[in-house]
C-alpha atoms as a PDB file:
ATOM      1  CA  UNK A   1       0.000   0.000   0.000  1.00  0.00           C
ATOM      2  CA  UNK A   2       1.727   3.360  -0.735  1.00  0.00           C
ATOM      3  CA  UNK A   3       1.194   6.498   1.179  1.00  0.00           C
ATOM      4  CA  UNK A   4      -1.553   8.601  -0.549  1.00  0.00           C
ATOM      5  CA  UNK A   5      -4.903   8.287   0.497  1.00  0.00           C
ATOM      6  CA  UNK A   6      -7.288   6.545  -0.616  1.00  0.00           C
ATOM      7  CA  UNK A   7      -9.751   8.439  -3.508  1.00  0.00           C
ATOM      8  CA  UNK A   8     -13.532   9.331  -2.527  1.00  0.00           C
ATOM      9  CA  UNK A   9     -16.162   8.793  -5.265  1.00  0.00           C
ATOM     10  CA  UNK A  10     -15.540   9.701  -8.360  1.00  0.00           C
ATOM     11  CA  UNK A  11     -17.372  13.240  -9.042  1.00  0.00           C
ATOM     12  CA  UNK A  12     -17.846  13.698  -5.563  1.00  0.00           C
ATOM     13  CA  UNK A  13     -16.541  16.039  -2.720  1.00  0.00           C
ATOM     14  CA  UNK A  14     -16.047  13.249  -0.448  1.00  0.00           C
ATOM     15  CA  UNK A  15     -13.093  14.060   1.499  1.00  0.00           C
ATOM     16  CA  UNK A  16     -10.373  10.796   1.115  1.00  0.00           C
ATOM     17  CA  UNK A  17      -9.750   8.232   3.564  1.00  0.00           C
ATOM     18  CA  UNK A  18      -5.810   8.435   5.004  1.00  0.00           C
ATOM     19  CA  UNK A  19      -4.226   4.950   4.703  1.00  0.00           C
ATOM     20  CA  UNK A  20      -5.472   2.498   7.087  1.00  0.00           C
ATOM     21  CA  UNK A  21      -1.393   0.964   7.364  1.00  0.00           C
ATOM     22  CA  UNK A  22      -0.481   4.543   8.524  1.00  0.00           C
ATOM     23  CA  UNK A  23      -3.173   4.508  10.886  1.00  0.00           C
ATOM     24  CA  UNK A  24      -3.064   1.917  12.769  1.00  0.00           C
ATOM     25  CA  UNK A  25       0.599   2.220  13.037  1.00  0.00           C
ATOM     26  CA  UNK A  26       0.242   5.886  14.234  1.00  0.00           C
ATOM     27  CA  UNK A  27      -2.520   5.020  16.948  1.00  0.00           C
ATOM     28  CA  UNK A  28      -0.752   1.728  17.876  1.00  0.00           C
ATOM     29  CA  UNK A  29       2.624   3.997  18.062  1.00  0.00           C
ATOM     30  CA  UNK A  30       0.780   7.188  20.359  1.00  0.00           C
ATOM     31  CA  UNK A  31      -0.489   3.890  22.120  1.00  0.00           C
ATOM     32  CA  UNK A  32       2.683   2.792  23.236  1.00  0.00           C
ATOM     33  CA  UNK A  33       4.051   6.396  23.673  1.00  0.00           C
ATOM     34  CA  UNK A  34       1.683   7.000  26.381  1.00  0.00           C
ATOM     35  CA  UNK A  35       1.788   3.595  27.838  1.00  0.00           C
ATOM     36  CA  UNK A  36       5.265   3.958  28.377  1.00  0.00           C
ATOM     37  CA  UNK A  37       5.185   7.776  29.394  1.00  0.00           C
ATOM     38  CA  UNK A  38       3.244   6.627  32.052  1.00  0.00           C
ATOM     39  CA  UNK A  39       5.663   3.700  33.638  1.00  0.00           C
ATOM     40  CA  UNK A  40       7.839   7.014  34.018  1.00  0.00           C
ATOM     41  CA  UNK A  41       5.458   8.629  36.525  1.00  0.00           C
ATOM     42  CA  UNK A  42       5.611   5.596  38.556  1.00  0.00           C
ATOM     43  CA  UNK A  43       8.075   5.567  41.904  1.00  0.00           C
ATOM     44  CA  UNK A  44       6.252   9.111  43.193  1.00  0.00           C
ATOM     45  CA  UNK A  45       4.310   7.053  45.655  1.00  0.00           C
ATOM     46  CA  UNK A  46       4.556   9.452  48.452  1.00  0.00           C
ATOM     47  CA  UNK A  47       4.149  12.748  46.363  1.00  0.00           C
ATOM     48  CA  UNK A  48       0.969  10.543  45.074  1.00  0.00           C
ATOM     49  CA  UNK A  49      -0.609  10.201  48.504  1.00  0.00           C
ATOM     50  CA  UNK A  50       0.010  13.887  49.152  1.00  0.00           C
ATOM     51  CA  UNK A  51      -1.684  15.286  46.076  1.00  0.00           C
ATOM     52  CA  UNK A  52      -4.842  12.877  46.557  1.00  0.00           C
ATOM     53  CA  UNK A  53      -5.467  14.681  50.312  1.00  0.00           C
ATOM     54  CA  UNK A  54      -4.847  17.576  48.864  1.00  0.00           C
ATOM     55  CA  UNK A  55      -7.203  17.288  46.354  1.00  0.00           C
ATOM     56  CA  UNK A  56     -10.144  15.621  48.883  1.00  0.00           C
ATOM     57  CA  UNK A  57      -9.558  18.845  50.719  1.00  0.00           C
ATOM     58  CA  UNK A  58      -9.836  21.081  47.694  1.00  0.00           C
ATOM     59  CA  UNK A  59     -13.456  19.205  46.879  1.00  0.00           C
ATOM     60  CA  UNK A  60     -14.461  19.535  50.406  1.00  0.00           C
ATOM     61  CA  UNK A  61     -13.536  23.871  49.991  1.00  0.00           C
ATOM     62  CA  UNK A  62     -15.435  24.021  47.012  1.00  0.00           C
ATOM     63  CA  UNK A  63     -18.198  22.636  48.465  1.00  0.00           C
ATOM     64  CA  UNK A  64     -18.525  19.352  45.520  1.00  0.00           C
ATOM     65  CA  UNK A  65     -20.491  16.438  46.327  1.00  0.00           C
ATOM     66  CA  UNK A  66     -18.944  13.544  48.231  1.00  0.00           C
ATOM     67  CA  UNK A  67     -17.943  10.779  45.773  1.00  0.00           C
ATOM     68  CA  UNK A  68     -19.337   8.104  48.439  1.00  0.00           C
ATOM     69  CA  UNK A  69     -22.975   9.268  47.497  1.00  0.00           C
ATOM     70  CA  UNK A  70     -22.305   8.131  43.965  1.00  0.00           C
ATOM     71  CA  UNK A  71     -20.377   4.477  45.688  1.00  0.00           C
ATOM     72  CA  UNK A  72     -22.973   4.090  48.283  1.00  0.00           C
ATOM     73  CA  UNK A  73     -25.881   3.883  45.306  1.00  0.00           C
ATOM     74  CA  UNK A  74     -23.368   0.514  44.201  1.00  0.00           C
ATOM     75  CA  UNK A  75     -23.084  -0.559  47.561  1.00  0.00           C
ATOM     76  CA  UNK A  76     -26.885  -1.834  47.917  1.00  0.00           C
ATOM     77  CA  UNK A  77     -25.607  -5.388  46.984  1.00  0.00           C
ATOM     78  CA  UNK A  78     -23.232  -7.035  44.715  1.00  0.00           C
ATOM     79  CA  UNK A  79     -24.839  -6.519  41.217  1.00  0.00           C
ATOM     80  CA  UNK A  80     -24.432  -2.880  41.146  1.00  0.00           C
ATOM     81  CA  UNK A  81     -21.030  -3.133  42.118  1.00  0.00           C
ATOM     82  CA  UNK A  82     -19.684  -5.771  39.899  1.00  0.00           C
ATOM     83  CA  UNK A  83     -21.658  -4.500  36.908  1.00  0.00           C
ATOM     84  CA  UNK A  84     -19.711  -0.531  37.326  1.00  0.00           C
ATOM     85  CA  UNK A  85     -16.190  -2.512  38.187  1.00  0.00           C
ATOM     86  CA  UNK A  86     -17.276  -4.242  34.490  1.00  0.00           C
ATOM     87  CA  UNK A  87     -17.737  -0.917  32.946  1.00  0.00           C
ATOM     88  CA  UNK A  88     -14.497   0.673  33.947  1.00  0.00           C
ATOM     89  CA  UNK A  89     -12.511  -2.753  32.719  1.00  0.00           C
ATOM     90  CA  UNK A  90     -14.048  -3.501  29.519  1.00  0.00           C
ATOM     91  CA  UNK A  91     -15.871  -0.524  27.774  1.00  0.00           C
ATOM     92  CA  UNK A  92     -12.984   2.240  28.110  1.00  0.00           C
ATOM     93  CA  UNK A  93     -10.825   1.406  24.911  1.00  0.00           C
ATOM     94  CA  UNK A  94     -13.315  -0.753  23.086  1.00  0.00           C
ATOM     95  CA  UNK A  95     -15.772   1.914  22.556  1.00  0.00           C
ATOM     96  CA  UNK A  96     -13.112   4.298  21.385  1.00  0.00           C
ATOM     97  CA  UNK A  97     -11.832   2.063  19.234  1.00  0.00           C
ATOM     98  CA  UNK A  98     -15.045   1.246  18.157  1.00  0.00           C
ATOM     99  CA  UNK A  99     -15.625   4.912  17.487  1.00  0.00           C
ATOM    100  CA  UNK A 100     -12.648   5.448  15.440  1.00  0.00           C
ATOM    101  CA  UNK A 101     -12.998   2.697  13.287  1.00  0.00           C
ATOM    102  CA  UNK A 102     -16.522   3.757  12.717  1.00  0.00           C
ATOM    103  CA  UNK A 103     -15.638   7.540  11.638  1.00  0.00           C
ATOM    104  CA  UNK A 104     -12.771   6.351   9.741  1.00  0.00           C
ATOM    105  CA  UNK A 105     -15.660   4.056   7.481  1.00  0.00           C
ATOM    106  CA  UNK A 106     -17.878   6.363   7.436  1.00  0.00           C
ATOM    107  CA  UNK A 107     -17.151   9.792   8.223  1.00  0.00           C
ATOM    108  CA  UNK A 108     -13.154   9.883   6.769  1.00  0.00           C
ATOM    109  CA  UNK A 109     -12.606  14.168   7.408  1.00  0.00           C
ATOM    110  CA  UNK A 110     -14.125  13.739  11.039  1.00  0.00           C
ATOM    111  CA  UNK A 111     -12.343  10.981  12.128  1.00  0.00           C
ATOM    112  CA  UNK A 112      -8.414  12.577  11.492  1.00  0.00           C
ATOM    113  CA  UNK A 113     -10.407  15.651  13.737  1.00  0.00           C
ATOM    114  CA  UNK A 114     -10.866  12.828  16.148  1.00  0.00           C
ATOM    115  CA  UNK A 115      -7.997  11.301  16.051  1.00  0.00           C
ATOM    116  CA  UNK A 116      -6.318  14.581  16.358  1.00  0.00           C
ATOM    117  CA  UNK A 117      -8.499  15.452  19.537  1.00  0.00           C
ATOM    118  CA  UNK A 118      -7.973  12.488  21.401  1.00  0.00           C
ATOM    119  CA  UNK A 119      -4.373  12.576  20.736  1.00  0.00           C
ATOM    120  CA  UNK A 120      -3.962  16.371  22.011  1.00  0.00           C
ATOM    121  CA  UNK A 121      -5.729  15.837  24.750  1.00  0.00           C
ATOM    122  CA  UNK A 122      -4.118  12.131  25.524  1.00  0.00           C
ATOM    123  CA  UNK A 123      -0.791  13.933  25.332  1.00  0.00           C
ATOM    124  CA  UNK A 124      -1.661  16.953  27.937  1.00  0.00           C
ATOM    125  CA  UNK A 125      -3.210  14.370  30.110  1.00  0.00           C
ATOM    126  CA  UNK A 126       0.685  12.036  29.966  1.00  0.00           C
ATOM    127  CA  UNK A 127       2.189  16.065  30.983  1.00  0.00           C
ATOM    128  CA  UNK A 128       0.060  16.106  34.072  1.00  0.00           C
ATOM    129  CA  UNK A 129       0.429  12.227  34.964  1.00  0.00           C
ATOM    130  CA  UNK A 130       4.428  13.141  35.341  1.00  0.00           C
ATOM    131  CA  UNK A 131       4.230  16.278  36.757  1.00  0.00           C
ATOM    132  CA  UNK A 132       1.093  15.811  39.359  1.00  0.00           C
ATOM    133  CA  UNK A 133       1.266  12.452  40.478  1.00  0.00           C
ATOM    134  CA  UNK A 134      -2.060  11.629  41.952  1.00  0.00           C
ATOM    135  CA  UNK A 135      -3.217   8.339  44.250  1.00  0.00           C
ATOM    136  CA  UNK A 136      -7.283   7.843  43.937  1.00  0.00           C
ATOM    137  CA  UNK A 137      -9.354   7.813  46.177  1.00  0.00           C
ATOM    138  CA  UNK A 138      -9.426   4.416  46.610  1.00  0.00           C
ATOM    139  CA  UNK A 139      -6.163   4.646  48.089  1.00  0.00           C
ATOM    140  CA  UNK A 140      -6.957   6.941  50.525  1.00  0.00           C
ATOM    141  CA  UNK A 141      -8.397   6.032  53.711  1.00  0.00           C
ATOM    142  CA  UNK A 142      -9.402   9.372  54.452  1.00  0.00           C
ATOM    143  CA  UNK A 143     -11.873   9.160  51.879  1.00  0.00           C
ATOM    144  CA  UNK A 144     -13.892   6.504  53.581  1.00  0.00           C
ATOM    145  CA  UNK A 145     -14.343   4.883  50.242  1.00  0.00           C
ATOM    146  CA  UNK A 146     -13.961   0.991  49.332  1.00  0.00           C
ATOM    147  CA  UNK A 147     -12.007  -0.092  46.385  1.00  0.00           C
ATOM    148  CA  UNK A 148     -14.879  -1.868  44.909  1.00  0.00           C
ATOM    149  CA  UNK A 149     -13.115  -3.955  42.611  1.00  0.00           C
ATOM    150  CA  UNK A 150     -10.804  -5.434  45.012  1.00  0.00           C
ATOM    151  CA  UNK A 151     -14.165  -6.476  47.140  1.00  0.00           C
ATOM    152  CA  UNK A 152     -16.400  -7.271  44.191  1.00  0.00           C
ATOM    153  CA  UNK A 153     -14.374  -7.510  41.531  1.00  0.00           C
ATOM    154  CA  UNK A 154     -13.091  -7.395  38.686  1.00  0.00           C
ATOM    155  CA  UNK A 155     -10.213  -5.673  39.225  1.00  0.00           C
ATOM    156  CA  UNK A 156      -7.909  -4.137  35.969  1.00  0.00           C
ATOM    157  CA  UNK A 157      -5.023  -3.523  38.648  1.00  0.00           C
ATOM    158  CA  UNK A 158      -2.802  -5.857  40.884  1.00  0.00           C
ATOM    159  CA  UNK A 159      -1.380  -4.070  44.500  1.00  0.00           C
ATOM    160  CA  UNK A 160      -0.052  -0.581  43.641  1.00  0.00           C
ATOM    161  CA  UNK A 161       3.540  -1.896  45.015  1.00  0.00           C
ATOM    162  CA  UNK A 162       3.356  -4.422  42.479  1.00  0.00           C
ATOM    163  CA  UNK A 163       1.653  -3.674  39.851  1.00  0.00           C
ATOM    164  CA  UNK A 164       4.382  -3.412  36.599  1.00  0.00           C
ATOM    165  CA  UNK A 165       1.613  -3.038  33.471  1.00  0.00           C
ATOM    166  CA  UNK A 166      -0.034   0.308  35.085  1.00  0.00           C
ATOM    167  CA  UNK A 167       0.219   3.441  36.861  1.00  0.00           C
ATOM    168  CA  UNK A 168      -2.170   3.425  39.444  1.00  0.00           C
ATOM    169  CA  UNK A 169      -0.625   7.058  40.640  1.00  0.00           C
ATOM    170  CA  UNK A 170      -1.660   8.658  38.194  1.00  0.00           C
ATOM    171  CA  UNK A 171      -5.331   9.356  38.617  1.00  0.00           C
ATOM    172  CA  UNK A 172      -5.531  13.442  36.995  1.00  0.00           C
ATOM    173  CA  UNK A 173      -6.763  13.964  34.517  1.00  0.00           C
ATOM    174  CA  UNK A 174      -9.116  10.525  33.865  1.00  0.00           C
ATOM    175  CA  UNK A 175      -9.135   9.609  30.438  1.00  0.00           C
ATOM    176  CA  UNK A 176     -11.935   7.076  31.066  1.00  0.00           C
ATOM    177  CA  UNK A 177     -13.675  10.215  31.000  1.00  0.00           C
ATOM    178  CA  UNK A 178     -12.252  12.263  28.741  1.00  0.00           C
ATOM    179  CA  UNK A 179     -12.246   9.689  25.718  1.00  0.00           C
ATOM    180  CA  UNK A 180     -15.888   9.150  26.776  1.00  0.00           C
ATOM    181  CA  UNK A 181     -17.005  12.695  26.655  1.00  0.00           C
ATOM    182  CA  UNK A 182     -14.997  12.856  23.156  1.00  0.00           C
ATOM    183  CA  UNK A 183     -16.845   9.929  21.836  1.00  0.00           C
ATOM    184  CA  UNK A 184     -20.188  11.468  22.333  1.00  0.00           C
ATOM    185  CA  UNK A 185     -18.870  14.947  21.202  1.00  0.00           C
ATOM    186  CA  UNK A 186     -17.461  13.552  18.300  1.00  0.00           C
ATOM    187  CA  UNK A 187     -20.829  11.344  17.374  1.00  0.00           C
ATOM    188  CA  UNK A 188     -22.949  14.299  17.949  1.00  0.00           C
ATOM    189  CA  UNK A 189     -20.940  16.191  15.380  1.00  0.00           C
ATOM    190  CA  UNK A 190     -20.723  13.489  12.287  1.00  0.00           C
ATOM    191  CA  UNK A 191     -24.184  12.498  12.647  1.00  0.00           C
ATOM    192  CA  UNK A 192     -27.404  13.579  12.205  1.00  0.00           C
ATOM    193  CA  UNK A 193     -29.834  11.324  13.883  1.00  0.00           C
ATOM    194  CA  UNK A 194     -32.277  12.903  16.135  1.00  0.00           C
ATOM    195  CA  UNK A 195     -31.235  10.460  19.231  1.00  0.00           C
ATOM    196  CA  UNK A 196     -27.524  11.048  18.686  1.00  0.00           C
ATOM    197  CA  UNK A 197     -27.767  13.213  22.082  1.00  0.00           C
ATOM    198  CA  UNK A 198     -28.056  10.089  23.651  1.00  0.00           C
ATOM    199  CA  UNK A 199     -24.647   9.242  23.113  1.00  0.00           C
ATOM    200  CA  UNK A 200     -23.950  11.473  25.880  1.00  0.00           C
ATOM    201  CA  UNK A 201     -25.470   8.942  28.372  1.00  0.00           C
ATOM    202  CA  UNK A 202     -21.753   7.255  27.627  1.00  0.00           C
ATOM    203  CA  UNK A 203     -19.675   9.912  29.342  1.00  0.00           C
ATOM    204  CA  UNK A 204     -22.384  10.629  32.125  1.00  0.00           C
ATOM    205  CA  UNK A 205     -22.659   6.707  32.732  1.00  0.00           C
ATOM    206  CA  UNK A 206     -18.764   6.636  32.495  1.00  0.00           C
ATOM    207  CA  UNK A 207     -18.784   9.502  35.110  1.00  0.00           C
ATOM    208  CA  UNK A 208     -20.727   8.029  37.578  1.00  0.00           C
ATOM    209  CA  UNK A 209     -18.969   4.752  37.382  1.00  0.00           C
ATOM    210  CA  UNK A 210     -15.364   6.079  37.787  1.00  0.00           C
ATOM    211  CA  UNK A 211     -16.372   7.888  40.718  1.00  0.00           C
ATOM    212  CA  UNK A 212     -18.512   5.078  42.087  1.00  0.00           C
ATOM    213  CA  UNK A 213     -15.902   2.768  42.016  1.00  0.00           C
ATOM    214  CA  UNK A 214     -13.508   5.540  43.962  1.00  0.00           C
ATOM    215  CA  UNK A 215     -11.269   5.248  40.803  1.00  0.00           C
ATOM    216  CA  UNK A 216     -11.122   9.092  40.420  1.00  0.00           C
ATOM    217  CA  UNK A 217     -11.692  12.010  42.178  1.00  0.00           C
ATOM    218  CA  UNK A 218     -14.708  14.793  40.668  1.00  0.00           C
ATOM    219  CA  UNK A 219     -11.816  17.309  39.811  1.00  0.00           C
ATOM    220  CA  UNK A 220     -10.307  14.453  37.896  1.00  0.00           C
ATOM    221  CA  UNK A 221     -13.108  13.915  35.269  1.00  0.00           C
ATOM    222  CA  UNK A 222     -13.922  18.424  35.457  1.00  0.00           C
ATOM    223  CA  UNK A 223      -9.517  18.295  34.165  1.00  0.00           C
ATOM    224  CA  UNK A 224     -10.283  16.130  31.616  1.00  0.00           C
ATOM    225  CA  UNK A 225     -13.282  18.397  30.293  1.00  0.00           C
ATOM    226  CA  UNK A 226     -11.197  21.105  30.517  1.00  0.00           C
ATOM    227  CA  UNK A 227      -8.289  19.703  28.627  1.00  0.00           C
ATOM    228  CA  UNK A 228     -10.964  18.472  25.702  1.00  0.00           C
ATOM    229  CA  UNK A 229     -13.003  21.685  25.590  1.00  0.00           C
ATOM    230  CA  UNK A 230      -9.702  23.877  25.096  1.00  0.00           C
ATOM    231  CA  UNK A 231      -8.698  21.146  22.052  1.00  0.00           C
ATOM    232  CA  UNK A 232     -12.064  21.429  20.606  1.00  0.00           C
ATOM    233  CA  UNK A 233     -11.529  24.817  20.436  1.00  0.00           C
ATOM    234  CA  UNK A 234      -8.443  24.873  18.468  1.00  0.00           C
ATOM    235  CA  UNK A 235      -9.228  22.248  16.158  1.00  0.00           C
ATOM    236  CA  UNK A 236     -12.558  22.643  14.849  1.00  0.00           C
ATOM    237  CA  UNK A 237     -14.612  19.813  13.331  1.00  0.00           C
ATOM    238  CA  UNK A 238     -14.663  19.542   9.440  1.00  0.00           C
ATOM    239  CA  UNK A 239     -18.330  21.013   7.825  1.00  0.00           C
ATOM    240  CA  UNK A 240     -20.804  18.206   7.716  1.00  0.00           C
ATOM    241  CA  UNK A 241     -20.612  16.308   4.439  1.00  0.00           C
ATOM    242  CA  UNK A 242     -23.285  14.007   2.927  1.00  0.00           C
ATOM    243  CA  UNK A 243     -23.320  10.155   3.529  1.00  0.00           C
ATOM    244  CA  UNK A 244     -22.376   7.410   1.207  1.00  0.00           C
ATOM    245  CA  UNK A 245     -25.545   6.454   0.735  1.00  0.00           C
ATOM    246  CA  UNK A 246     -26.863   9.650  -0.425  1.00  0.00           C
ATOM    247  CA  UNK A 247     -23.873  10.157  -2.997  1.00  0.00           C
ATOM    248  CA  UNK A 248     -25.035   7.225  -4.679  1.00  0.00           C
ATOM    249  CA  UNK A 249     -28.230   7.878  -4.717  1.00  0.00           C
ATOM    250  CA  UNK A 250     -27.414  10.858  -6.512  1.00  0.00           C
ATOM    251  CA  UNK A 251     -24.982   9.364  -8.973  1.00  0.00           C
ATOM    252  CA  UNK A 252     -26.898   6.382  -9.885  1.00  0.00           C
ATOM    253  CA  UNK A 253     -30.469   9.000 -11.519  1.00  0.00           C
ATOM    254  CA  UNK A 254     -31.006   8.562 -14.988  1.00  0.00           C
ATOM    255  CA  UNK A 255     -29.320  10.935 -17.595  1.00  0.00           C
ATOM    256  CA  UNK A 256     -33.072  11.455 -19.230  1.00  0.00           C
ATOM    257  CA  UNK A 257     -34.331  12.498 -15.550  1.00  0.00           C
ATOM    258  CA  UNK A 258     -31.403  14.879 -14.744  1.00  0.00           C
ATOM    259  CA  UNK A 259     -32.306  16.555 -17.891  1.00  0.00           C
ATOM    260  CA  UNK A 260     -35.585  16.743 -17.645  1.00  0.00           C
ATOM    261  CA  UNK A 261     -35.445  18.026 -13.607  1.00  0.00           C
ATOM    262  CA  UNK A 262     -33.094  20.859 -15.324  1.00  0.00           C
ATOM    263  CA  UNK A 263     -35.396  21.742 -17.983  1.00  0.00           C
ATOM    264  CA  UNK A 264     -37.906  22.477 -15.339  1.00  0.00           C
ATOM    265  CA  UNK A 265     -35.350  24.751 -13.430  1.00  0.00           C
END
């Protein structure tokens, strides 16, 4: 496959498709980058502790709600619990994959805006994982809060002395919520569908959960909006442009009719 991208429809304004070898070699690569950005953050274990009180007294000064009224609404029994613990393990990069895949398909112009926007704001958040080391609240006793996927399980981390495939220090800003929040944002903006404002029961449920399960802090997720409202504002989403189907549709009437729906002009 060579580098140029691949041609829209012939006669059409369709904007082309990048090369899917490039792309998956540049995602795989920021991937990686930010995996192993993070592994450098790691070994700040008491600076960690210090920003999380810090931060649980900054909520408690601006007056935000507790995050144990979110846990204590998972705490009636052991469905609730397990279900948000399932959430945070297995929806986080399969839904932005699947998102990406499914603007690169169909929407080609907004998904390099996407991919630009996650990756901006991906980056900032790797800058403030090495420079503001963060424990969550979960770690903190202080808090009150249980680690609900150590009790109920499942659980994407092993003990924070341990654990060599994570960071568990480095809890500002959360990405679980920022990606989430740019998934709706980003579906809202390439469709059209009159439900597509539903998509934004993603981040909210994705909110909810991260707190619930006392993997972040409320300041956490407000960063993350922060960091993805400042790159929507620099990069601005492409114009809407028609769908496939509706380029087809248009190619595919019948010389005689074209002419005669001119005539009539």
């Amino acid at each position: 496959m060579n580098g140029r991208k691949e041609p829209g429809p012939a006669g059409s304004d369709a904007p082309a498709r990048p090369p899917l070898v490039r792309e998956l070699l540049l995602v795989a690569g920021l991937f990686l980058v930010y995996k192993l950005g993070r592994r450098l953050a790691t070994g700040h274990t008491g600076e960690a502790y210090r920003n999380g009180h810090e931060v649980w007294d900054l909520e408690r000064a601006l007056h935000l709600p507790g995050e144990g009224a979110v846990q204590s609404l998972l705490l009636h029994g052991d469905g609730p619990a397990h279900l948000a613990n399932t959430y945070y393990a297995v929806v986080h990069f399969p839904a932005t994959a699947a998102f990406l895949v499914w603007l690169y398909l169909r929407r080609p112009a907004h998904y390099v805006w996407a991919r630009r926007i996650l990756a901006a704001v991906t980056a900032a958040a790797l800058v403030l994982h090495l420079t503001f080391p963060l424990a969550p609240p979960r770690m903190l006793t202080a808090t009150g809060l249980v680690d609900t996927a150590r009790v109920y399980g499942p659980s994407v981390y092993g003990p924070p002395g341990t654990d060599r495939l994570s960071n568990q220090f480095a809890a500002m800003p959360s990405l679980h919520f920022g990606w989430a929040l740019m998934v709706a944002v980003g579906l809202v903006v390439a469709t059209r569908a009159w439900w597509r404002w539903l998509w934004l029961l993603h981040p909210l449920v994705t909110l909810l959960v991260v707190v619930g399960t006392a993997n972040h802090f409320w300041l956490d997720a407000l960063v993350a909006a922060a960091l993805l409202g400042l790159a929507l504002a620099v990069l601005r989403p492409p114009r809407h442009t028609a769908t496939g189907t509706g380029r087809i549709r248009a190619r595919h009437v019948p010389a005689r009719d074209r002419a005669l729906a001119g005539a009539g002009r």
